[in-house]
Protein backbone atom coordinates (compact mmCIF):
# COMPACT_ATOMS: atom_id res chain seq x y z
CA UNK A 1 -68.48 37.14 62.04
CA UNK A 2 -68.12 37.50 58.32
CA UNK A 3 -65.32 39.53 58.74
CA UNK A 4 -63.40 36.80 60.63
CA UNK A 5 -64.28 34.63 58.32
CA UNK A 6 -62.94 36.73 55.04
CA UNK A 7 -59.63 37.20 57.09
CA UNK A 8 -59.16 33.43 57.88
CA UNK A 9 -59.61 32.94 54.32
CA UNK A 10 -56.72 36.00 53.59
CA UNK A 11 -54.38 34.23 56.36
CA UNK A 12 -54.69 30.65 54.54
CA UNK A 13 -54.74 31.87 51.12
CA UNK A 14 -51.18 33.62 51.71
CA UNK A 15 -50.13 30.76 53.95
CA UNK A 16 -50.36 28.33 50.78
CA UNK A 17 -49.49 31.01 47.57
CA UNK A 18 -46.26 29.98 48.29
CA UNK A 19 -46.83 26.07 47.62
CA UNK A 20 -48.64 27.42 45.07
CA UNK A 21 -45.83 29.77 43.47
CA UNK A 22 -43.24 26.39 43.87
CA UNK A 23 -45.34 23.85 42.26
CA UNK A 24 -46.56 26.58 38.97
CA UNK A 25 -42.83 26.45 38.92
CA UNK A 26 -41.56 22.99 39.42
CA UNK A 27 -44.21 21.34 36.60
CA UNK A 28 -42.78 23.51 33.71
CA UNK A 29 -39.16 23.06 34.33
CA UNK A 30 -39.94 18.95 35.23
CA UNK A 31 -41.58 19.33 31.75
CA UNK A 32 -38.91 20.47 30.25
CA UNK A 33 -36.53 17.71 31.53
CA UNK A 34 -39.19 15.20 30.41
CA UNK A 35 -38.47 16.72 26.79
CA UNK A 36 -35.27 16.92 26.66
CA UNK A 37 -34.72 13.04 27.80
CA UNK A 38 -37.12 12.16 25.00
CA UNK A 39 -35.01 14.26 22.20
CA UNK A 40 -32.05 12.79 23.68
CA UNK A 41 -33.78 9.15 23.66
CA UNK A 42 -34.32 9.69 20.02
CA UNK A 43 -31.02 11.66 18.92
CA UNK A 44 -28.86 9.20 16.94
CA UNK A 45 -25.48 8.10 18.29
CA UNK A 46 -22.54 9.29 16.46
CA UNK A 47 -20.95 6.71 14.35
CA UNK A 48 -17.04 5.65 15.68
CA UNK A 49 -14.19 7.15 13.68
CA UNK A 50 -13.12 5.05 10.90
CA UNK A 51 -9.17 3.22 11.52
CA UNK A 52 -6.83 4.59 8.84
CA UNK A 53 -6.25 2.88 6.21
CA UNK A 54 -2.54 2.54 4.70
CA UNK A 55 -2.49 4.05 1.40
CA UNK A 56 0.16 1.70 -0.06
CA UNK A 57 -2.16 -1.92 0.90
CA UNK A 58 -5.41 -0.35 1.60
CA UNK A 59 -5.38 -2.27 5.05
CA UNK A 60 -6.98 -0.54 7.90
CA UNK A 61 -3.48 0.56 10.52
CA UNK A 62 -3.49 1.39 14.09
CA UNK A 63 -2.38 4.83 14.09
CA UNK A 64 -2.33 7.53 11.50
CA UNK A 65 1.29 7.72 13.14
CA UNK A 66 2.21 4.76 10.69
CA UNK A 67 1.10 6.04 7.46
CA UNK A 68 2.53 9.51 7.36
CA UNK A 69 5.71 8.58 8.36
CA UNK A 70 8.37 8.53 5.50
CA UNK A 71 8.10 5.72 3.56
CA UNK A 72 11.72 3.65 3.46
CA UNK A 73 12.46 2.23 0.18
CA UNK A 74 15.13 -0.68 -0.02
CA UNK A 75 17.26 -2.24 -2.48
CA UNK A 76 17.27 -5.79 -2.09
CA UNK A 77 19.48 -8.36 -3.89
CA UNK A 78 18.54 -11.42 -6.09
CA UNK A 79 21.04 -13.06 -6.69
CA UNK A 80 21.02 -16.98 -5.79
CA UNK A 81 23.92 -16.56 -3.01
CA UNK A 82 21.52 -13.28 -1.40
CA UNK A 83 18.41 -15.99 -1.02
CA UNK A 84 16.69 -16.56 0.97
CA UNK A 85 16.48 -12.59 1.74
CA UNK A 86 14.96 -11.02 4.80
CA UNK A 87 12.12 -8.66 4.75
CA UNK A 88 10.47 -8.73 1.81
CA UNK A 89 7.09 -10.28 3.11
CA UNK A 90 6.70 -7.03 4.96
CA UNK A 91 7.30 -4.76 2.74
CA UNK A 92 3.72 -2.24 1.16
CA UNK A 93 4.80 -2.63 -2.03
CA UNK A 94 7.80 -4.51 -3.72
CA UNK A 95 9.26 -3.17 -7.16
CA UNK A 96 11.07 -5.47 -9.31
CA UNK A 97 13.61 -4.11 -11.67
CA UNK A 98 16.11 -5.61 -15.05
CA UNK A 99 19.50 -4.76 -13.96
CA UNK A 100 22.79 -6.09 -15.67
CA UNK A 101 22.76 -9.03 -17.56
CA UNK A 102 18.56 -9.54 -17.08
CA UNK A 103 19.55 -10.24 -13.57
CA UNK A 104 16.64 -8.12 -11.40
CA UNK A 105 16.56 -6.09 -8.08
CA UNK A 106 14.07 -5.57 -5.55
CA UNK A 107 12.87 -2.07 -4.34
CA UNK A 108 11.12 -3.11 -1.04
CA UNK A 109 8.96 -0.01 -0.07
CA UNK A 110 8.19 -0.06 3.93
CA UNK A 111 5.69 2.34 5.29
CA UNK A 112 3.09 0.61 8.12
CA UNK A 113 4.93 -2.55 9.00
CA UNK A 114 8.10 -3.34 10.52
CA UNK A 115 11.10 -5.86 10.28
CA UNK A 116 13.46 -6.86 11.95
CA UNK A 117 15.91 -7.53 9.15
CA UNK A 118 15.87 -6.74 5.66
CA UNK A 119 18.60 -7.81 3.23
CA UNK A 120 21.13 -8.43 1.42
CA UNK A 121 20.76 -4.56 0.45
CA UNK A 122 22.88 -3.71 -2.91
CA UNK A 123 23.54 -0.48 -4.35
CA UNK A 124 20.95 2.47 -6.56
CA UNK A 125 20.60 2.43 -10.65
CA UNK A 126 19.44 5.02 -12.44
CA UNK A 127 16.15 4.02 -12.68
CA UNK A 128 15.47 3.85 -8.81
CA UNK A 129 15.08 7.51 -8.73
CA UNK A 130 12.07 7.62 -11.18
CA UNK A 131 10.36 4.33 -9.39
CA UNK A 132 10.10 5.69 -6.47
CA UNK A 133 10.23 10.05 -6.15
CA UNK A 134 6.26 10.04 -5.48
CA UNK A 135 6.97 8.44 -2.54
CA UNK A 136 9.16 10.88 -1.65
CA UNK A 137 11.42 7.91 0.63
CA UNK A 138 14.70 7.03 2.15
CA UNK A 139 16.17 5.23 -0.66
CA UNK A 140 18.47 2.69 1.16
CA UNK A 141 21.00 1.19 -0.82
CA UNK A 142 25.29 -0.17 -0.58
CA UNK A 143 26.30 2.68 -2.11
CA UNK A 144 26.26 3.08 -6.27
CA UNK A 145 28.21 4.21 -8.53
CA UNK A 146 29.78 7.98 -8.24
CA UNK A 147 27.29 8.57 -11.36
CA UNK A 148 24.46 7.35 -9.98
CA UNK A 149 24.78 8.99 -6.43
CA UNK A 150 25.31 11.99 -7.77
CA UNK A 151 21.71 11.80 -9.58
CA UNK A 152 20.32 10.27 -6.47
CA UNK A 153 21.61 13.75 -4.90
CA UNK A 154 20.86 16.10 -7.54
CA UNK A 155 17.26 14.74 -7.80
CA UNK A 156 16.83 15.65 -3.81
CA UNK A 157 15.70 12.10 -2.75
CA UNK A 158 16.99 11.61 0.68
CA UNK A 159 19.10 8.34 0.94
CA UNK A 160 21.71 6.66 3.14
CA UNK A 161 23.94 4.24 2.04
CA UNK A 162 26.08 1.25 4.37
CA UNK A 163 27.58 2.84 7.66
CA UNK A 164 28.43 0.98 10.64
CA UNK A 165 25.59 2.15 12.93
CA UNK A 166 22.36 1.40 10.38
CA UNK A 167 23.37 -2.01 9.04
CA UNK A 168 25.70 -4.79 9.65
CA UNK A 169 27.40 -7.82 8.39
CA UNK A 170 25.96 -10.98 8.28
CA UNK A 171 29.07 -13.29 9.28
CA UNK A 172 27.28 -16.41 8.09
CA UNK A 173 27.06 -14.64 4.48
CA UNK A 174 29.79 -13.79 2.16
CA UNK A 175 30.31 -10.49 0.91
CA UNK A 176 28.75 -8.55 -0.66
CA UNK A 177 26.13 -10.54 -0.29
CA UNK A 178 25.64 -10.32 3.56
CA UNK A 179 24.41 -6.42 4.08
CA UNK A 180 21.74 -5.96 6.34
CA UNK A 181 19.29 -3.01 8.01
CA UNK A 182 16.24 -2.87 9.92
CA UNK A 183 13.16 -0.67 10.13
CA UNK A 184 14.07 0.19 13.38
CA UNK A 185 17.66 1.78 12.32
CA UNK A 186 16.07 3.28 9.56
CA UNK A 187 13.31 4.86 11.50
CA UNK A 188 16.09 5.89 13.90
CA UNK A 189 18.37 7.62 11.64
CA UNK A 190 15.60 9.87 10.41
CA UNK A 191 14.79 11.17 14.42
CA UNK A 192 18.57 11.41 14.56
CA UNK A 193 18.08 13.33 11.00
CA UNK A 194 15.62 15.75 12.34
CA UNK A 195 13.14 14.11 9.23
CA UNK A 196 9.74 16.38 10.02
CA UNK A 197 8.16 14.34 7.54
CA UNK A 198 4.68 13.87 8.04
CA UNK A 199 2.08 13.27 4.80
CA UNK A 200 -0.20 10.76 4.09
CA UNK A 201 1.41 9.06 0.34
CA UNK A 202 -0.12 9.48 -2.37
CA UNK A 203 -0.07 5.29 -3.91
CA UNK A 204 -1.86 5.43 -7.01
CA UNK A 205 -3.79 1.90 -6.19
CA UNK A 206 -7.08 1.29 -5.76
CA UNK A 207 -8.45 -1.29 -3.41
CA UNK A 208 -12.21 -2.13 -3.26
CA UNK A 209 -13.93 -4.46 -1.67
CA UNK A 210 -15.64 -7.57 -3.26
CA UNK A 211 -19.20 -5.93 -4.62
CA UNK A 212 -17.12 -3.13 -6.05
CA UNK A 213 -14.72 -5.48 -7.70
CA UNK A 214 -17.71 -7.49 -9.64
CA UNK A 215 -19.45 -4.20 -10.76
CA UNK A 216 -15.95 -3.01 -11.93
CA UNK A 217 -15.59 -6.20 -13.97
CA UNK A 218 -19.21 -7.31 -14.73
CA UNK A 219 -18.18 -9.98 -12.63
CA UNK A 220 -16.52 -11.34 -15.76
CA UNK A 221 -18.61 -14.49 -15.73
CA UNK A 222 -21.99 -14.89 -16.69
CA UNK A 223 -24.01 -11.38 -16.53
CA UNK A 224 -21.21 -9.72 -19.44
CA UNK A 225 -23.16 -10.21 -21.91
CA UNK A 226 -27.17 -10.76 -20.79
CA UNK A 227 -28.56 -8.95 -18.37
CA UNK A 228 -28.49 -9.21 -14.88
CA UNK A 229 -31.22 -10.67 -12.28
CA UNK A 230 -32.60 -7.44 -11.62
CA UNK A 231 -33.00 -6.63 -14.78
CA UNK A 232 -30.41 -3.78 -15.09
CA UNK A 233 -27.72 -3.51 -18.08
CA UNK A 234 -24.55 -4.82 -16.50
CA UNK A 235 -21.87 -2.30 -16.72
CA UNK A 236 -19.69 -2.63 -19.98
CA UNK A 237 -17.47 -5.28 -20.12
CA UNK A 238 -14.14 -4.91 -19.49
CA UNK A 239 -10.78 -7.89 -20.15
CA UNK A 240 -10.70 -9.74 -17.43
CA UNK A 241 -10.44 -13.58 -17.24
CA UNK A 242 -9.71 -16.15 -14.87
CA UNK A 243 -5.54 -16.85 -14.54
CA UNK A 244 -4.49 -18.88 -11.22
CA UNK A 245 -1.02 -19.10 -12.81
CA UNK A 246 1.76 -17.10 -13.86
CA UNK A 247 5.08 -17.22 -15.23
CA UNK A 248 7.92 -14.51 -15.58
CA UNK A 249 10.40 -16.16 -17.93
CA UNK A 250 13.43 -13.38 -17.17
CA UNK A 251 16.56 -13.99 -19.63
CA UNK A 252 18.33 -14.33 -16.66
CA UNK A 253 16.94 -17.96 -15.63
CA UNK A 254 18.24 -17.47 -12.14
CA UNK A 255 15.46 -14.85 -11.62
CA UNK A 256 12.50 -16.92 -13.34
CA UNK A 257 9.30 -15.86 -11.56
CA UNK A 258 5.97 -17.97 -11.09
CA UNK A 259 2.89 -17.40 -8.88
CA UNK A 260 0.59 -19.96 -7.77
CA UNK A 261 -2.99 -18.36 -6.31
CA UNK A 262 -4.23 -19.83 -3.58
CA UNK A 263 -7.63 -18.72 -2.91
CA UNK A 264 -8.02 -19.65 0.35
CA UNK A 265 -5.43 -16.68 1.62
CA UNK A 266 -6.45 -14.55 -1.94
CA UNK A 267 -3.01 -14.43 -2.26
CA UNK A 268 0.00 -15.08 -5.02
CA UNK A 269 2.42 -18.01 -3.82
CA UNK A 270 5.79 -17.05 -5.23
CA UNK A 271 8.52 -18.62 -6.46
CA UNK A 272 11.99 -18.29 -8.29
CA UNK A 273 13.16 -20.94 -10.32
CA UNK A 274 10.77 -23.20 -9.04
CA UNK A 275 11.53 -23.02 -5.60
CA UNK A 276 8.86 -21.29 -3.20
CA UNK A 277 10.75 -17.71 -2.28
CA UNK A 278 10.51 -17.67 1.47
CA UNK A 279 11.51 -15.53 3.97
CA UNK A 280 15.23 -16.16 5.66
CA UNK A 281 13.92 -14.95 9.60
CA UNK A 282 10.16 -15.91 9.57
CA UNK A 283 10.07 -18.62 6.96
CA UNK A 284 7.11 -17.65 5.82
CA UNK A 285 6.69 -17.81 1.71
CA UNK A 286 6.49 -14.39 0.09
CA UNK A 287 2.73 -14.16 -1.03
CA UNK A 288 0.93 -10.50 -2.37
CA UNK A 289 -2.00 -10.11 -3.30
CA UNK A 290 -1.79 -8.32 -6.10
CA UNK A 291 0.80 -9.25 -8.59
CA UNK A 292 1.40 -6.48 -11.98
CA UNK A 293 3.50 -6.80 -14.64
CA UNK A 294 4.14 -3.28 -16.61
CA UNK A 295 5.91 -2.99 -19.51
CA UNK A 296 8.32 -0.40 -19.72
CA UNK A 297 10.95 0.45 -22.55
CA UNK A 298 14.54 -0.62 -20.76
CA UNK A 299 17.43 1.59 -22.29
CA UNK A 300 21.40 1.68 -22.22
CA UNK A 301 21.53 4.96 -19.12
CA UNK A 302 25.65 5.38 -20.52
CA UNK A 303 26.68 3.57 -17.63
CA UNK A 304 28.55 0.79 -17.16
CA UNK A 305 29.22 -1.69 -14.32
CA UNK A 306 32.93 -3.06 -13.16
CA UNK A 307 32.40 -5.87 -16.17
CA UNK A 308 31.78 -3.27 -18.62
CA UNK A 309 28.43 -4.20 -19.23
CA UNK A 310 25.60 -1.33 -19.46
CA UNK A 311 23.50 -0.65 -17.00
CA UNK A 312 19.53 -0.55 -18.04
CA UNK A 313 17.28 2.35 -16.96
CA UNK A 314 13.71 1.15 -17.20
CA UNK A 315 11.46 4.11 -18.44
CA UNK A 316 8.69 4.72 -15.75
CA UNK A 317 6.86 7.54 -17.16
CA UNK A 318 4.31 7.86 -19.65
CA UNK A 319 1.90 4.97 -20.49
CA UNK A 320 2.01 1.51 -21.71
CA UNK A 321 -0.02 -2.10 -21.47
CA UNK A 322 -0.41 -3.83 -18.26
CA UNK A 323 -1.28 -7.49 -16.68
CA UNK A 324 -2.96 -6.80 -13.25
CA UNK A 325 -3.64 -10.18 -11.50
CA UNK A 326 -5.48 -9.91 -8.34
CA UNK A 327 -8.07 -12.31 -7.02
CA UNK A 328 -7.56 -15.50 -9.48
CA UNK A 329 -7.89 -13.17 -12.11
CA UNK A 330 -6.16 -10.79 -14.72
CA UNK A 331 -7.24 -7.27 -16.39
CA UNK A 332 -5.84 -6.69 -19.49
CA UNK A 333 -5.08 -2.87 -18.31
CA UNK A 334 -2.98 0.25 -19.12
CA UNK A 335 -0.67 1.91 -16.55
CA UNK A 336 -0.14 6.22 -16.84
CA UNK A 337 2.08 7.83 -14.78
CA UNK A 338 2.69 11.71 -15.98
CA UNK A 339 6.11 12.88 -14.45
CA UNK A 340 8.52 11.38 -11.82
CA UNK A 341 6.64 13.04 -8.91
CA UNK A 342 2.75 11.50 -9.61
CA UNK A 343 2.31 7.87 -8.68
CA UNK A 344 1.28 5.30 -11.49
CA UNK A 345 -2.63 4.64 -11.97
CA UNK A 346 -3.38 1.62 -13.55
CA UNK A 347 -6.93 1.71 -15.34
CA UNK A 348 -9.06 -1.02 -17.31
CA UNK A 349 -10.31 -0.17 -21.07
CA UNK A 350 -13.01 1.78 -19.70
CA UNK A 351 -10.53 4.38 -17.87
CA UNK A 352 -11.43 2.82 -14.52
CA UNK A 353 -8.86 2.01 -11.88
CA UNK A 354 -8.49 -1.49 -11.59
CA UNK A 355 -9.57 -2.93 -8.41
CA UNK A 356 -7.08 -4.37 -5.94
CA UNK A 357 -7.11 -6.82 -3.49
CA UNK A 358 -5.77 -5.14 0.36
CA UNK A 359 -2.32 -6.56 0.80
CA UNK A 360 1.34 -6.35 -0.37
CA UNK A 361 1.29 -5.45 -4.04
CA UNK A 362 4.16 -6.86 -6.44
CA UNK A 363 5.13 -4.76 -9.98
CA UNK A 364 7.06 -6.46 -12.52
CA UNK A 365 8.97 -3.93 -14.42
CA UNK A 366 9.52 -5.60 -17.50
CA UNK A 367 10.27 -5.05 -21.57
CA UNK A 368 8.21 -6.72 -24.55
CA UNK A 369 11.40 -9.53 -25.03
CA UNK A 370 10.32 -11.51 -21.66
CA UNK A 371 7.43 -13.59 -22.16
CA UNK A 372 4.60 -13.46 -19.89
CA UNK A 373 2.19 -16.82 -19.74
CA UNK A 374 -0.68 -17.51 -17.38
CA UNK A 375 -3.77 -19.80 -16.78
């Protein structure tokens, strides 16, 4: 009897070691799963990849596809019969140079945006090359001089001057005043170029936001000179004062610049000769918001035009003084720029860059004998 009892025991014993053998089993591995949910509960989520930002405006782009594309660098008239011109308020950064007779050029640099029309274009000077090699662009330009093209060549910036497939005539213009190109030409000459280029620029500005623009300047208000609320030395004061005007008096009257701030937009309202400088396809008024007038020393280049008067060449490289106005103020500043192929860095009295507002920046390329005022 006991031995039937032992070997019922045996039979149910091996009848259940299998339940047995599955559940010893299951409870580790459900363990385990229990675990790893929790780690994954607690793991952080990755942050999302920042936009890029353009290099030449410091505004956040769509694709890195539209900031290491070539940069396209225009020359744009100003003559009273070429306004209003086309373009211009899309353009990264707009250059604005002394030609003949203190009449002044645009450069017009494009990189992110587009447009549909930018003109009158007019031909390269000398000191084209120097303003813009960092950039490493397509100069576009109406042609130049025999001289000048042949620096433009021997200098190895890539350029294209006025065929019939990448601009046209503007029949409601006179010539020569009537030249036009788009970015979309441009853009397609280079694929039909084989142009491999593909770099992010390298622009020499620096744009900060608003906290790091008032511990860049002290805030130039009230903490310059006690210290602030929590009780920290504010940095060191640097020149910087409010200015919500400014005026460009160019010996050439027909050019006279002005700017008007508006802060609502943080932008420069400009105008020539008085008259707001809008665009001729959008209508819009030509506003940056950053505004910079460097003084260069402007030279006789040998060259003369079909009048016989010389031809300037502003000198780019090296270092001088500086007005940067950006954000209803201006920095008394300094502008460096070492050899034709580094970009220029503009820095306060303390050797710090001077801190921009994202948007279209505008430089003044100017000599001591035109008078700057603001307010």
């Amino acid at each position: 009897m006991a031995a039937k009892t032992r070997r019922r025991k045996r039979e149910s014993f091996v009848a259940v070691f299998p339940l047995l053998l599955l559940v010893s089993l299951l409870v580790p591995l459900a363990g385990c799963k229990a675990a790893k949910v929790a780690q994954e509960a607690v793991e952080p989520t990755p942050e999302p990849a920042k936009p890029p930002v353009n290099p030449l405006t410091g505004e956040e782009v769509a694709s890195w596809d539209l900031v290491t594309r070539r940069p396209l660098a225009v020359k744009v008239e100003n003559d009273p019969k070429a306004r209003p011109q086309s373009g211009i308020v899309d353009a990264d950064i707009v250059f604005e140079e002394l030609v003949e007779g203190g009449v002044t050029r645009f450069i017009c640099v494009f990189l992110s945006k587009d447009s549909q029309a930018i003109g009158p274009t007019r031909s390269a000077r000398p000191s084209d090359i120097d303003i813009i090699y960092f950039l490493n662009p397509l100069l576009i330009c109406s042609g130049g001089s025999s001289a000048v093209i042949s620096m433009v060549q021997a200098s190895g910036l890539s350029y294209i001057t006025e065929d019939a497939t990448h601009f046209w005539r503007e029949r409601s213009r006179r010539a020569p005043h009537n030249l036009y190109t788009s970015t979309a030409l441009l853009r397609q000459y280079l694929a039909e170029s084989g142009d491999a280029f593909n770099r992010l620029p390298e622009a020499g500005l620096y744009f900060a936001d608003e906290e790091e623009r008032k511990t860049q300047s002290g805030t130039g208000e009230t903490q310059t000179e006690e210290e602030g609320e929590s009780g920290e030395e504010p940095p060191e004061s640097v020149m910087v004062s409010e200015a919500s005007t400014v005026n460009i008096a160019y010996k050439a009257t027909i050019c006279a610049a002005s700017y008007q701030y508006d802060a609502s937009s943080r932008s420069y309202l400009h105008f020539i000769q008085g008259a707001p400088h809008t665009d001729a396809t959008t209508g819009r008024q030509v506003a940056p918001r950053n505004v910079i007038v460097q003084y260069v020393t402007v030279t006789d280049s040998g060259l003369r035009d079909t009048t016989g008067a010389f031809v300037p060449e502003s000198r780019v490289t090296g270092s001088g003084k500086c007005l940067v106005f950006t954000g209803g103020k201006v920095y008394h500043a300094t502008w460096r720029k070492d050899n034709r192929n580094s970009p220029t860095v503009f820095v306060d009295e303390n050797g710090n860059p001077v801190p921009l507002n994202a948007g279209q920046t505008w430089i003044h390329l100017i000599n001591e004998e035109i008078a700057v005022t603001y307010q």
